[in-house]
PDB file of N, CA and C in Angstrom:
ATOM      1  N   UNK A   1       1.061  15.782   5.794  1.00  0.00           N
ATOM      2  CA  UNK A   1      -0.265  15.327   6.130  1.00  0.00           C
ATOM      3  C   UNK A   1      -0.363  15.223   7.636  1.00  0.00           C
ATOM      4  N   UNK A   2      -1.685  15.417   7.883  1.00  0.00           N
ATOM      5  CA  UNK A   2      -1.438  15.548   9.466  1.00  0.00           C
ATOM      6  C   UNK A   2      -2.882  15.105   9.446  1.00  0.00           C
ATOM      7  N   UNK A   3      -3.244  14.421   9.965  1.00  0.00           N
ATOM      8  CA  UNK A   3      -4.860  13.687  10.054  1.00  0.00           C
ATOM      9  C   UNK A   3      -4.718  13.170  11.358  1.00  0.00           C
ATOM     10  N   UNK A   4      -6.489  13.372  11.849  1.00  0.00           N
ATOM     11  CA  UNK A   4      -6.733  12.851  13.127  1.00  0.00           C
ATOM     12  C   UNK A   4      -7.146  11.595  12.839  1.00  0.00           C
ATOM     13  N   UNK A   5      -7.111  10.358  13.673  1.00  0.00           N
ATOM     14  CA  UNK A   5      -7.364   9.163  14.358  1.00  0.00           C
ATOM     15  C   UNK A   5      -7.690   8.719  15.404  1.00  0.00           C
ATOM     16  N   UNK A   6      -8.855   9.023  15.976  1.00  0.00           N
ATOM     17  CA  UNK A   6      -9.290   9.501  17.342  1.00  0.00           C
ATOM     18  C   UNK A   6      -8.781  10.186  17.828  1.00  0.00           C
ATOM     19  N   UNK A   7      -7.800  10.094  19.505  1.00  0.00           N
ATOM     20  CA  UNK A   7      -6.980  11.306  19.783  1.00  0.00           C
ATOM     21  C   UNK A   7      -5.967  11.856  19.117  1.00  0.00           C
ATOM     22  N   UNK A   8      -5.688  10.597  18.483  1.00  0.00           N
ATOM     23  CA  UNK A   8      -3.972  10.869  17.924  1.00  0.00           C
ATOM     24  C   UNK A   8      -3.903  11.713  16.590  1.00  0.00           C
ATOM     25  N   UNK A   9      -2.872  12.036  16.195  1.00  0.00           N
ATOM     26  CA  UNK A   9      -2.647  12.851  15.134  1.00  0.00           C
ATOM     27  C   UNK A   9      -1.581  12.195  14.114  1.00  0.00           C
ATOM     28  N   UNK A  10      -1.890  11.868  12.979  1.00  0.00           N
ATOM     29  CA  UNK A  10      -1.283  11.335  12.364  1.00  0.00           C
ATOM     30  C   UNK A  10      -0.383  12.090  10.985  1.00  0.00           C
ATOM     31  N   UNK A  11       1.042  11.211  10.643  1.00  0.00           N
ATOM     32  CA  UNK A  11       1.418  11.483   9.504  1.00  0.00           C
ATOM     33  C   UNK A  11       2.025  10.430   8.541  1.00  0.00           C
ATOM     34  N   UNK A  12       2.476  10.629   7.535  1.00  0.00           N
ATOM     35  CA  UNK A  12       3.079   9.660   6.446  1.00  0.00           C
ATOM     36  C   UNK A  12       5.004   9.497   6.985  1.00  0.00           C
ATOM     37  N   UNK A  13       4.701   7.996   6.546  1.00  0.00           N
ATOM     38  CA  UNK A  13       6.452   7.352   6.635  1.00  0.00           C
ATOM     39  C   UNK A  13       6.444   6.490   5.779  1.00  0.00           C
ATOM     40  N   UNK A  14       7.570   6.897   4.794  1.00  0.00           N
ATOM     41  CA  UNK A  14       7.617   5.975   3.587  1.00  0.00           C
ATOM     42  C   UNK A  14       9.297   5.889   3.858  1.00  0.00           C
ATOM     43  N   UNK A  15       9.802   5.034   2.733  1.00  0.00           N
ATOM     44  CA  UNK A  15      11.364   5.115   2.657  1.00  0.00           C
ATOM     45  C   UNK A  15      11.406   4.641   0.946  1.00  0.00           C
ATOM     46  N   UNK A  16      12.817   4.965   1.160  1.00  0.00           N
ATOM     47  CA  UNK A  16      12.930   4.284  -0.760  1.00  0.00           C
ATOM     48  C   UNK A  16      12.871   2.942  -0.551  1.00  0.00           C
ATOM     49  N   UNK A  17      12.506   1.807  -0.276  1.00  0.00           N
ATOM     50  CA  UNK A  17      12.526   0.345  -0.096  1.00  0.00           C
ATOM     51  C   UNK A  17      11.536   0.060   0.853  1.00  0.00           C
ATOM     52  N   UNK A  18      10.765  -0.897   0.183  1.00  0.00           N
ATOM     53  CA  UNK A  18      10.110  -1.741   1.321  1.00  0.00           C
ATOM     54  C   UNK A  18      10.254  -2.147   2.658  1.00  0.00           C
ATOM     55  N   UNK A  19      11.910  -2.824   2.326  1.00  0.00           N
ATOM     56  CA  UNK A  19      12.988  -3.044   3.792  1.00  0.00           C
ATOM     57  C   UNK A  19      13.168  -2.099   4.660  1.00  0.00           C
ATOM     58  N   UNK A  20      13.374  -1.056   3.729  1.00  0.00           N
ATOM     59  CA  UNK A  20      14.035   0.212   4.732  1.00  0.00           C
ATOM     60  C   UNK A  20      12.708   0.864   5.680  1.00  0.00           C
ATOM     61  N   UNK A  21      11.863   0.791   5.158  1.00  0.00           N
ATOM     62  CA  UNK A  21      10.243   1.288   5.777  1.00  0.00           C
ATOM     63  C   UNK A  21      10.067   0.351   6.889  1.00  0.00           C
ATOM     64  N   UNK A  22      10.147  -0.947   6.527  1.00  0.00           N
ATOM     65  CA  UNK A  22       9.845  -2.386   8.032  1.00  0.00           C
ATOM     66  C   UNK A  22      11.105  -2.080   8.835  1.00  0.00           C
ATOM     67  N   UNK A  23      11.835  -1.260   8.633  1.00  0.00           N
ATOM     68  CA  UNK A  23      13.124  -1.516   9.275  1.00  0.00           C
ATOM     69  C   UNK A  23      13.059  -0.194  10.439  1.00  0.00           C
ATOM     70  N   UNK A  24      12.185   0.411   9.750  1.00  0.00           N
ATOM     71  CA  UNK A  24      12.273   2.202  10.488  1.00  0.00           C
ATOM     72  C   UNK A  24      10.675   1.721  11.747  1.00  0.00           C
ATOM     73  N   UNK A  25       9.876   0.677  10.885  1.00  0.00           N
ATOM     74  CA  UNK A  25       8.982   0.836  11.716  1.00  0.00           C
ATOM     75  C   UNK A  25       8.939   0.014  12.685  1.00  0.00           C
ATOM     76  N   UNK A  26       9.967  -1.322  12.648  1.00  0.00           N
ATOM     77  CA  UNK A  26      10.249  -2.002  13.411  1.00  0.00           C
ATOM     78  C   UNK A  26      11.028  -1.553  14.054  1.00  0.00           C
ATOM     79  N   UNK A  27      11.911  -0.626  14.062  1.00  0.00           N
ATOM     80  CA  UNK A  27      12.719   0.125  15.254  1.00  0.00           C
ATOM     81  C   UNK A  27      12.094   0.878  16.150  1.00  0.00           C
ATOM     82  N   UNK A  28      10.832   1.668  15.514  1.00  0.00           N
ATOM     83  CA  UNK A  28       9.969   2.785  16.295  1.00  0.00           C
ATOM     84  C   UNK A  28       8.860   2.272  16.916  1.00  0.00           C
ATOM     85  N   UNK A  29       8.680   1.048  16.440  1.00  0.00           N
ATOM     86  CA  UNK A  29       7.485   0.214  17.171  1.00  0.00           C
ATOM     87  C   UNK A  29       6.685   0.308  16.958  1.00  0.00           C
ATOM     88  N   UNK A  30       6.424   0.420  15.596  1.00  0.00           N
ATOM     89  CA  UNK A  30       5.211   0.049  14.592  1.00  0.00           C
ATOM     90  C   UNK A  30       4.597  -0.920  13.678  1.00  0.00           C
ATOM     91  N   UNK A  31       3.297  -1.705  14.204  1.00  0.00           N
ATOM     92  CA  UNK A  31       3.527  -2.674  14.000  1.00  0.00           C
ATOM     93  C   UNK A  31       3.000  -2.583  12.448  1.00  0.00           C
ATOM     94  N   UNK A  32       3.562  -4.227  11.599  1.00  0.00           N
ATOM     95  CA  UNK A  32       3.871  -4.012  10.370  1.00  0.00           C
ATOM     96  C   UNK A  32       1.784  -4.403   9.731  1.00  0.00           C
ATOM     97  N   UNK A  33       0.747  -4.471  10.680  1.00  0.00           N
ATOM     98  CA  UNK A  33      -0.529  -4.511  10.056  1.00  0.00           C
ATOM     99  C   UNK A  33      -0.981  -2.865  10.210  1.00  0.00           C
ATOM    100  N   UNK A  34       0.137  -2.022  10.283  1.00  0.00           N
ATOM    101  CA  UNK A  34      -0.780  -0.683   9.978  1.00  0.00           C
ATOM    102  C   UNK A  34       0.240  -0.090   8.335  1.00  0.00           C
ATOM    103  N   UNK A  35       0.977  -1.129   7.526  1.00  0.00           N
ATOM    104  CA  UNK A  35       1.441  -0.909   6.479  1.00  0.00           C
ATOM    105  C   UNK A  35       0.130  -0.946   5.768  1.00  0.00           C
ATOM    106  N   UNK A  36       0.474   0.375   4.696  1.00  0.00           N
ATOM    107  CA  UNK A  36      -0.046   0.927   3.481  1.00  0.00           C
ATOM    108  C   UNK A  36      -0.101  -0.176   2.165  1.00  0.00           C
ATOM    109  N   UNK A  37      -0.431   0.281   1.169  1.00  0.00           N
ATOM    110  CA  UNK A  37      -0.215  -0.327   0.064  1.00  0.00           C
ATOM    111  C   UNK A  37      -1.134  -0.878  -1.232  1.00  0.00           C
ATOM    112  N   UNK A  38      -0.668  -0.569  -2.291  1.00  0.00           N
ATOM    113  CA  UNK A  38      -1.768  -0.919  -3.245  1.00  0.00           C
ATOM    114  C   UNK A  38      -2.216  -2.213  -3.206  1.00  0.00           C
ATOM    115  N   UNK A  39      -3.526  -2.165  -3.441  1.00  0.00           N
ATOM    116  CA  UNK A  39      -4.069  -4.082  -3.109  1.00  0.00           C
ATOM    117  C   UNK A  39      -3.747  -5.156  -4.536  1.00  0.00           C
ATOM    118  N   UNK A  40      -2.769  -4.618  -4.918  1.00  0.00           N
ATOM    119  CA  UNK A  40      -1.821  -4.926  -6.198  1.00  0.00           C
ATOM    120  C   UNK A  40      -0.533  -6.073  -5.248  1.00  0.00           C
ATOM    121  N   UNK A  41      -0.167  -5.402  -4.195  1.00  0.00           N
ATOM    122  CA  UNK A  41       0.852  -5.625  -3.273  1.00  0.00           C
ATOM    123  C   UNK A  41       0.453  -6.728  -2.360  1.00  0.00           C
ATOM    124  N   UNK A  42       1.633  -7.632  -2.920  1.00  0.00           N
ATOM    125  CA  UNK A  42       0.769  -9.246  -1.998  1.00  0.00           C
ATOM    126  C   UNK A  42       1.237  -9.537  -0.786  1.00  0.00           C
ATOM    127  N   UNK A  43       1.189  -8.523  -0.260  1.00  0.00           N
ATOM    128  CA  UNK A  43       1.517  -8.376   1.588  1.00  0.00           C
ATOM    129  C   UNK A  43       0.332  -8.250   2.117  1.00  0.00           C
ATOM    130  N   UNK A  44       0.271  -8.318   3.712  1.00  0.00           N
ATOM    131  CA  UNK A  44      -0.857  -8.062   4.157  1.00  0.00           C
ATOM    132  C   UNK A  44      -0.972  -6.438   4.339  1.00  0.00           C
ATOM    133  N   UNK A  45      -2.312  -5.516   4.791  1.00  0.00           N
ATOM    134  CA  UNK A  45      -2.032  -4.687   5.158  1.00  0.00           C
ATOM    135  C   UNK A  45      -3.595  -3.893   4.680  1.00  0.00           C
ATOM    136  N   UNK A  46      -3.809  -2.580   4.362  1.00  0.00           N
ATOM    137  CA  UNK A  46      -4.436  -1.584   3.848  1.00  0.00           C
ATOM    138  C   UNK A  46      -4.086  -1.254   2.911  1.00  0.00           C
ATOM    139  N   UNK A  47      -5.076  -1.096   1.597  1.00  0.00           N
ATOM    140  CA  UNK A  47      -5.194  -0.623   0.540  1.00  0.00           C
ATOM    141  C   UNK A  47      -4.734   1.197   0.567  1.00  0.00           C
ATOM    142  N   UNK A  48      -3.900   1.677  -0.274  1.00  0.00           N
ATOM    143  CA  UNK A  48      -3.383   2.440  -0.207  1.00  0.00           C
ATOM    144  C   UNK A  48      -3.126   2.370  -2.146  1.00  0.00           C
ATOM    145  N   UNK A  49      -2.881   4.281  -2.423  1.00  0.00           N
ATOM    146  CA  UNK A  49      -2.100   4.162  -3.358  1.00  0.00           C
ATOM    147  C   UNK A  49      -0.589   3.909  -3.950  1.00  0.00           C
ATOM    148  N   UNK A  50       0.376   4.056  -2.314  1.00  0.00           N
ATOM    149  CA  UNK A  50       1.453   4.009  -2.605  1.00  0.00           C
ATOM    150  C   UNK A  50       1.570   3.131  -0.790  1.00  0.00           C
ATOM    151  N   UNK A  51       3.086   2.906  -1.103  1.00  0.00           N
ATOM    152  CA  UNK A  51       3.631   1.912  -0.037  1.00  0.00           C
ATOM    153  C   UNK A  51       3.991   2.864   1.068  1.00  0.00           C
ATOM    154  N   UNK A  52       3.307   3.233   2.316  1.00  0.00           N
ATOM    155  CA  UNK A  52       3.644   3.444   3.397  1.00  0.00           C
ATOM    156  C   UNK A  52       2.966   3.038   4.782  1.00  0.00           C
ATOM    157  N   UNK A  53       3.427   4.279   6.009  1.00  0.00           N
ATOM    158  CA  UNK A  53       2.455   4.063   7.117  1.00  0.00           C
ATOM    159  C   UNK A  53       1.851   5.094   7.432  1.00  0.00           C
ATOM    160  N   UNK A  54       1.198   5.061   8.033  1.00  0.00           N
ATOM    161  CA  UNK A  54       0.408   6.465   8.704  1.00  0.00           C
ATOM    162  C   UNK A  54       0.848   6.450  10.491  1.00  0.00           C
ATOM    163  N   UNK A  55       1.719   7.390  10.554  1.00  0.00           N
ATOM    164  CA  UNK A  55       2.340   7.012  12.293  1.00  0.00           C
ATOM    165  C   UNK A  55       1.723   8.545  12.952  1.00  0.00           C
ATOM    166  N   UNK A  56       1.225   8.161  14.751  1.00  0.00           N
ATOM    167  CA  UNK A  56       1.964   8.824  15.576  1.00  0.00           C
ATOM    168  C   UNK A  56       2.472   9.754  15.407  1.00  0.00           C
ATOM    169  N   UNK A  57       2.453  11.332  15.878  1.00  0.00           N
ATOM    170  CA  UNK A  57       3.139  12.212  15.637  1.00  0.00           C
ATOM    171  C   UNK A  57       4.163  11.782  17.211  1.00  0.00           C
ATOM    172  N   UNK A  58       3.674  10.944  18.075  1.00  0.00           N
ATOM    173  CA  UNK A  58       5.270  10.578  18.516  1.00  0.00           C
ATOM    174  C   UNK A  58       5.939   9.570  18.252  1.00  0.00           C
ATOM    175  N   UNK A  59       5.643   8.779  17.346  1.00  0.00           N
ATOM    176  CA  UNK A  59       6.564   7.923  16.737  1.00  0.00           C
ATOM    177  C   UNK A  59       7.011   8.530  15.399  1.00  0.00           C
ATOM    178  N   UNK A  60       6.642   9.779  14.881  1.00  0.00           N
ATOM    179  CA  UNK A  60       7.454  10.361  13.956  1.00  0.00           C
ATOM    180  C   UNK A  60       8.824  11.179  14.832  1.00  0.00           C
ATOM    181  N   UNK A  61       8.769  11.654  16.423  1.00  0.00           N
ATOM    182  CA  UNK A  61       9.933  12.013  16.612  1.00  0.00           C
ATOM    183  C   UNK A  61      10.705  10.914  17.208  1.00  0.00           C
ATOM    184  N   UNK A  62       9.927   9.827  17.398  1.00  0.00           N
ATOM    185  CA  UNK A  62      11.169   8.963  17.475  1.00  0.00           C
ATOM    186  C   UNK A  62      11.714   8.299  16.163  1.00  0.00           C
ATOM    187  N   UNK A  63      11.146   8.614  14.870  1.00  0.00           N
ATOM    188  CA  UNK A  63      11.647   8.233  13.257  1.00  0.00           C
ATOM    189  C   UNK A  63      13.043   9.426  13.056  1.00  0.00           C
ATOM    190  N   UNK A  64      12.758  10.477  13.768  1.00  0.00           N
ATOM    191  CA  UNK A  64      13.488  11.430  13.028  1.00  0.00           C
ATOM    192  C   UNK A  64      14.956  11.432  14.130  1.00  0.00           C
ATOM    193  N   UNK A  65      14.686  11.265  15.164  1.00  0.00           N
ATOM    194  CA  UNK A  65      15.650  10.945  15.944  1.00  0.00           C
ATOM    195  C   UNK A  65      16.722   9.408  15.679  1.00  0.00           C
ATOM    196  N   UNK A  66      15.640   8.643  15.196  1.00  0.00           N
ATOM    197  CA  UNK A  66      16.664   7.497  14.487  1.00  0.00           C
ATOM    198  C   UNK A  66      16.988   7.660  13.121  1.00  0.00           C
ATOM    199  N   UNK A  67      16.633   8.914  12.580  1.00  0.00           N
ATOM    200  CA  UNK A  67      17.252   8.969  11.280  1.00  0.00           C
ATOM    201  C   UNK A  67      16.490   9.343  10.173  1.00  0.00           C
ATOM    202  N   UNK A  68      15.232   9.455  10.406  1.00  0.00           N
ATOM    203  CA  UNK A  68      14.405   9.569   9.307  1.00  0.00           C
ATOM    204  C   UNK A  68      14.189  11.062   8.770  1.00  0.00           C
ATOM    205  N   UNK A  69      14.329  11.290   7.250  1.00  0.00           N
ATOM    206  CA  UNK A  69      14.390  12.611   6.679  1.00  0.00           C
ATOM    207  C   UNK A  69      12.746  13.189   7.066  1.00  0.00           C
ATOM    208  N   UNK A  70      13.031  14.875   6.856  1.00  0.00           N
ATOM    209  CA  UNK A  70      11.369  15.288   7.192  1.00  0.00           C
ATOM    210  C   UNK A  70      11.890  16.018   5.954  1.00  0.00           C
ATOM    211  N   UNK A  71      10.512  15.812   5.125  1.00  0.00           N
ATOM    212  CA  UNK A  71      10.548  16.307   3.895  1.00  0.00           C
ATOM    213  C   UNK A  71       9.107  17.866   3.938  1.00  0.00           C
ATOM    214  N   UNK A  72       8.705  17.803   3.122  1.00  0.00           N
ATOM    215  CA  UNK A  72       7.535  19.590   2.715  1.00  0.00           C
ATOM    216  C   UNK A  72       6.420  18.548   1.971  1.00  0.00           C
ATOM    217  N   UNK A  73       5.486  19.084   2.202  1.00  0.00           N
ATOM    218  CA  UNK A  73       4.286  18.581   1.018  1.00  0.00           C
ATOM    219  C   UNK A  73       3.843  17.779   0.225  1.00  0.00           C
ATOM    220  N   UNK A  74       5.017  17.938  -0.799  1.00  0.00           N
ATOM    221  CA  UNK A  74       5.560  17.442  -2.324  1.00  0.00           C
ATOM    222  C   UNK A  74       6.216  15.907  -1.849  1.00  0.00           C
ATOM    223  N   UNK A  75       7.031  16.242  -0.833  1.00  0.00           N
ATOM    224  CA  UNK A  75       7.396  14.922  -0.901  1.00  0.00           C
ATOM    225  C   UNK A  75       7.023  13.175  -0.625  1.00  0.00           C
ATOM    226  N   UNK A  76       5.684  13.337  -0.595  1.00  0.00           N
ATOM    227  CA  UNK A  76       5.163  11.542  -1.307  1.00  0.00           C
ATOM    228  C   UNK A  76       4.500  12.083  -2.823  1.00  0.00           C
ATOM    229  N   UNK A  77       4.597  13.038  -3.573  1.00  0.00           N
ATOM    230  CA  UNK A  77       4.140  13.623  -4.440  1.00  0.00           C
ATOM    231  C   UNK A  77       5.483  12.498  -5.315  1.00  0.00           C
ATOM    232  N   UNK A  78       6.574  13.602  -5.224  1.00  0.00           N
ATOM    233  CA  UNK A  78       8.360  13.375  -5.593  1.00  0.00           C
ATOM    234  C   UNK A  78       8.422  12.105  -5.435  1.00  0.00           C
ATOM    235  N   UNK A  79       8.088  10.983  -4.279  1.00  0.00           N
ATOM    236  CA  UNK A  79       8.510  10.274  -4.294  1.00  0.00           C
ATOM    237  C   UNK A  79       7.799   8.901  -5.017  1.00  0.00           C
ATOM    238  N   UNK A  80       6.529   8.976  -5.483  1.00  0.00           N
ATOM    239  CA  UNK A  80       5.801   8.188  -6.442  1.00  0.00           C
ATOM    240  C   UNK A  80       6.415   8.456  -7.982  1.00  0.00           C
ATOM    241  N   UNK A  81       6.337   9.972  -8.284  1.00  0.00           N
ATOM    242  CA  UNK A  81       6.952  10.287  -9.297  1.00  0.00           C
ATOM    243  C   UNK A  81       8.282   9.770  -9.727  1.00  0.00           C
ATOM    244  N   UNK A  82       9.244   9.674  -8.720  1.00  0.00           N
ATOM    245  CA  UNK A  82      10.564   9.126  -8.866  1.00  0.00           C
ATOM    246  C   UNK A  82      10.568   7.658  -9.223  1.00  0.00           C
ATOM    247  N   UNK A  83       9.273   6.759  -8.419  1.00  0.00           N
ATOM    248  CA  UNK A  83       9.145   5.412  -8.702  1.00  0.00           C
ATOM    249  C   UNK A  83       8.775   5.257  -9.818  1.00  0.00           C
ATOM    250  N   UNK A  84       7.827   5.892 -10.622  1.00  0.00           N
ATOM    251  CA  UNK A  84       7.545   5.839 -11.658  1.00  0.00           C
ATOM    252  C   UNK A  84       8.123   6.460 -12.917  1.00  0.00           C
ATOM    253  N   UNK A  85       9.098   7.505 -12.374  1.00  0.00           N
ATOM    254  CA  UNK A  85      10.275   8.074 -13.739  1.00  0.00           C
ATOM    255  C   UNK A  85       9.520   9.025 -14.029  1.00  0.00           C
ATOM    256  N   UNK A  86       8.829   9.837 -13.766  1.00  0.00           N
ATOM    257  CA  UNK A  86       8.291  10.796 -14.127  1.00  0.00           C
ATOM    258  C   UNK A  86       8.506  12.178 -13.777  1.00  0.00           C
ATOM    259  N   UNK A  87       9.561  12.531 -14.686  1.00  0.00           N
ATOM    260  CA  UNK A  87      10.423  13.570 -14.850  1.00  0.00           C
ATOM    261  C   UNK A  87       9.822  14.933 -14.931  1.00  0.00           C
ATOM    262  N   UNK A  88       8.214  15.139 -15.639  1.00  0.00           N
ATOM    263  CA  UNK A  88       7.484  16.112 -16.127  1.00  0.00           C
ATOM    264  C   UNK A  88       7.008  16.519 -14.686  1.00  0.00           C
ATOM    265  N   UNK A  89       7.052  15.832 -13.726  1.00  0.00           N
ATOM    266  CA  UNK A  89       6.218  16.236 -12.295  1.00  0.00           C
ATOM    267  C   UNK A  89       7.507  16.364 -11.650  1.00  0.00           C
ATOM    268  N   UNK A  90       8.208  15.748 -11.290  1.00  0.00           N
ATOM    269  CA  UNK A  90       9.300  16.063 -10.710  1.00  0.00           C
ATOM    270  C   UNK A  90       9.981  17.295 -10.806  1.00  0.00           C
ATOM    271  N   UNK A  91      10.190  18.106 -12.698  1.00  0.00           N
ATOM    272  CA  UNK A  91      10.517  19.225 -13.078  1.00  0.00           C
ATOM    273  C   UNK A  91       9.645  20.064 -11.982  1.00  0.00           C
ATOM    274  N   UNK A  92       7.606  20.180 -12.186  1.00  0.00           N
ATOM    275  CA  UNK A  92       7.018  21.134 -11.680  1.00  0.00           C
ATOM    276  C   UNK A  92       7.269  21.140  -9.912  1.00  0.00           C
ATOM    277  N   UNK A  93       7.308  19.942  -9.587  1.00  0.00           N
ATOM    278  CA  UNK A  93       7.818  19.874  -8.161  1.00  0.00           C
ATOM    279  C   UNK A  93       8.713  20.952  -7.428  1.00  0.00           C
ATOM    280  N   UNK A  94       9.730  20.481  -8.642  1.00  0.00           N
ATOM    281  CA  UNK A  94      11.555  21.231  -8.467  1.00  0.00           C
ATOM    282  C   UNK A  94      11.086  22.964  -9.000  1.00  0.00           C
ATOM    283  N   UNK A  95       9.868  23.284  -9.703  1.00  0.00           N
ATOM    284  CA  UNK A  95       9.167  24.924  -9.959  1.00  0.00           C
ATOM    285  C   UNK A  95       8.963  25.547  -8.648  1.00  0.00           C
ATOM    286  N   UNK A  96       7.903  24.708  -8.075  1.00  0.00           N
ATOM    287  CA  UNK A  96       7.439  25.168  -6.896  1.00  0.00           C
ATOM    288  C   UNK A  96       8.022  25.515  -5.606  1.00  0.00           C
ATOM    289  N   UNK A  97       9.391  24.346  -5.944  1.00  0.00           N
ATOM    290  CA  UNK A  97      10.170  24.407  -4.607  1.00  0.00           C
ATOM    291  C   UNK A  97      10.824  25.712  -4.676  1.00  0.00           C
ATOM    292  N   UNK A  98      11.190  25.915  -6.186  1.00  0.00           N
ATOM    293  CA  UNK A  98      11.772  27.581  -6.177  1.00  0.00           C
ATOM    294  C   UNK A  98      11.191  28.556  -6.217  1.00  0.00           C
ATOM    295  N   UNK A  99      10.019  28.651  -5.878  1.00  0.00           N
ATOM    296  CA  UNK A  99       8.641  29.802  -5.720  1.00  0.00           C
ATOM    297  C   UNK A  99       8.562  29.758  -4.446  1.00  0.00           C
ATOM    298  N   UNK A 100       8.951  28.904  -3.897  1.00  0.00           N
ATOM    299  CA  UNK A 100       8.788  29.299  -2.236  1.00  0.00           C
ATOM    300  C   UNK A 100       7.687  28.647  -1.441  1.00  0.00           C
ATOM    301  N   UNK A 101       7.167  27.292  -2.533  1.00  0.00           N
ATOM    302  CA  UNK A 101       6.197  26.662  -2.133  1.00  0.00           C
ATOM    303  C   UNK A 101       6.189  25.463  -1.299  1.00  0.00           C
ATOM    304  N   UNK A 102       5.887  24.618  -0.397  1.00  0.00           N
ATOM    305  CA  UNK A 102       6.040  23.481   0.079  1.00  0.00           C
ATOM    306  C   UNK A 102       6.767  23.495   1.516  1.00  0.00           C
ATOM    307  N   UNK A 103       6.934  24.532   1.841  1.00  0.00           N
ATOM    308  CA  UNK A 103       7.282  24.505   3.368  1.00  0.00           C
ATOM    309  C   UNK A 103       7.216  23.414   4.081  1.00  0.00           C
ATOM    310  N   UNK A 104       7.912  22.834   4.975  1.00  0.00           N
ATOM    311  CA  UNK A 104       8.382  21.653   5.601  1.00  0.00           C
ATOM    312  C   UNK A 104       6.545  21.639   6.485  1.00  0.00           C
ATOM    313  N   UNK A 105       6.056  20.256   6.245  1.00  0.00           N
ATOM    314  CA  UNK A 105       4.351  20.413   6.944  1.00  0.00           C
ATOM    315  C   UNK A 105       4.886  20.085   8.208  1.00  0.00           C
ATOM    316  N   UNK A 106       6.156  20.067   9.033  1.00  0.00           N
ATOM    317  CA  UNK A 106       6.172  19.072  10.401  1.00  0.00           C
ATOM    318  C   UNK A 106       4.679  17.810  10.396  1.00  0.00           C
ATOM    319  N   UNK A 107       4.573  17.108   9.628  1.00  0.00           N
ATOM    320  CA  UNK A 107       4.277  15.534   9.348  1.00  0.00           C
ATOM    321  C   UNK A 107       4.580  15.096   8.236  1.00  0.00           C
ATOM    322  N   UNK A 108       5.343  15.084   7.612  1.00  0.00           N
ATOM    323  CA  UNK A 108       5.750  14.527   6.061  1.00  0.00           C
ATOM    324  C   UNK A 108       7.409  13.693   6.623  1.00  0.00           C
ATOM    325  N   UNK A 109       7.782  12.332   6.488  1.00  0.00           N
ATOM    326  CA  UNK A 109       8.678  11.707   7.091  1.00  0.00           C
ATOM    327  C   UNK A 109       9.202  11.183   5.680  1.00  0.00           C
ATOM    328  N   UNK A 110      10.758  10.641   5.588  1.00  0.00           N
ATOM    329  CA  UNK A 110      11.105  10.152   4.253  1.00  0.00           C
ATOM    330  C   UNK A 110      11.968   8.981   4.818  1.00  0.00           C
TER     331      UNK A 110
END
């Protein structure tokens, strides 16, 4: 995903854990009122369908330089699916990836 925000250009940063996400964004210097999240989720933040941030395409190279995976397309697709066990999407996921589909978007962060 790559979306504008006035000048800036934005993408997705999720992690497998809540912790691990405050931990990546508190290292990169992001503060924790631009967290994602379903309004299910009794944190503060933005309504979202799933738990992340929307960063900076230069605080995504400072994510990836401290460690953070860059995933293709699919992957906040894969990674809801995985939270939820849902094996039937995950299979078509794991189709596509072998068709040659999902090329790395340079903004997709894990």
């Amino acid at each position: 995903m790559r979306a504008a925000f006035g000048r800036m250009v934005m993408c997705h940063m999720w992690a497998d854990t809540r912790d691990e996400l405050f931990e990546m964004a508190d290292r990169i210097g992001v503060a924790r009122k631009w967290f994602q999240r379903p309004a299910s989720v009794n944190l503060p933040g933005m309504n979202a369908s799933w738990e992340h941030f929307d960063i900076a395409m230069s605080k995504r190279a400072m994510a990836v330089k401290a460690g953070a995976v860059e995933t293709d397309k699919y992957g906040p697709i894969e990674h809801t699916a995985r939270l939820r066990g849902n094996q039937k999407l995950l299979d078509q996921i794991a189709e596509c990836r072998a068709l040659g589909f999902g090329k790395p978007s340079q903004g997709e962060l894990l």
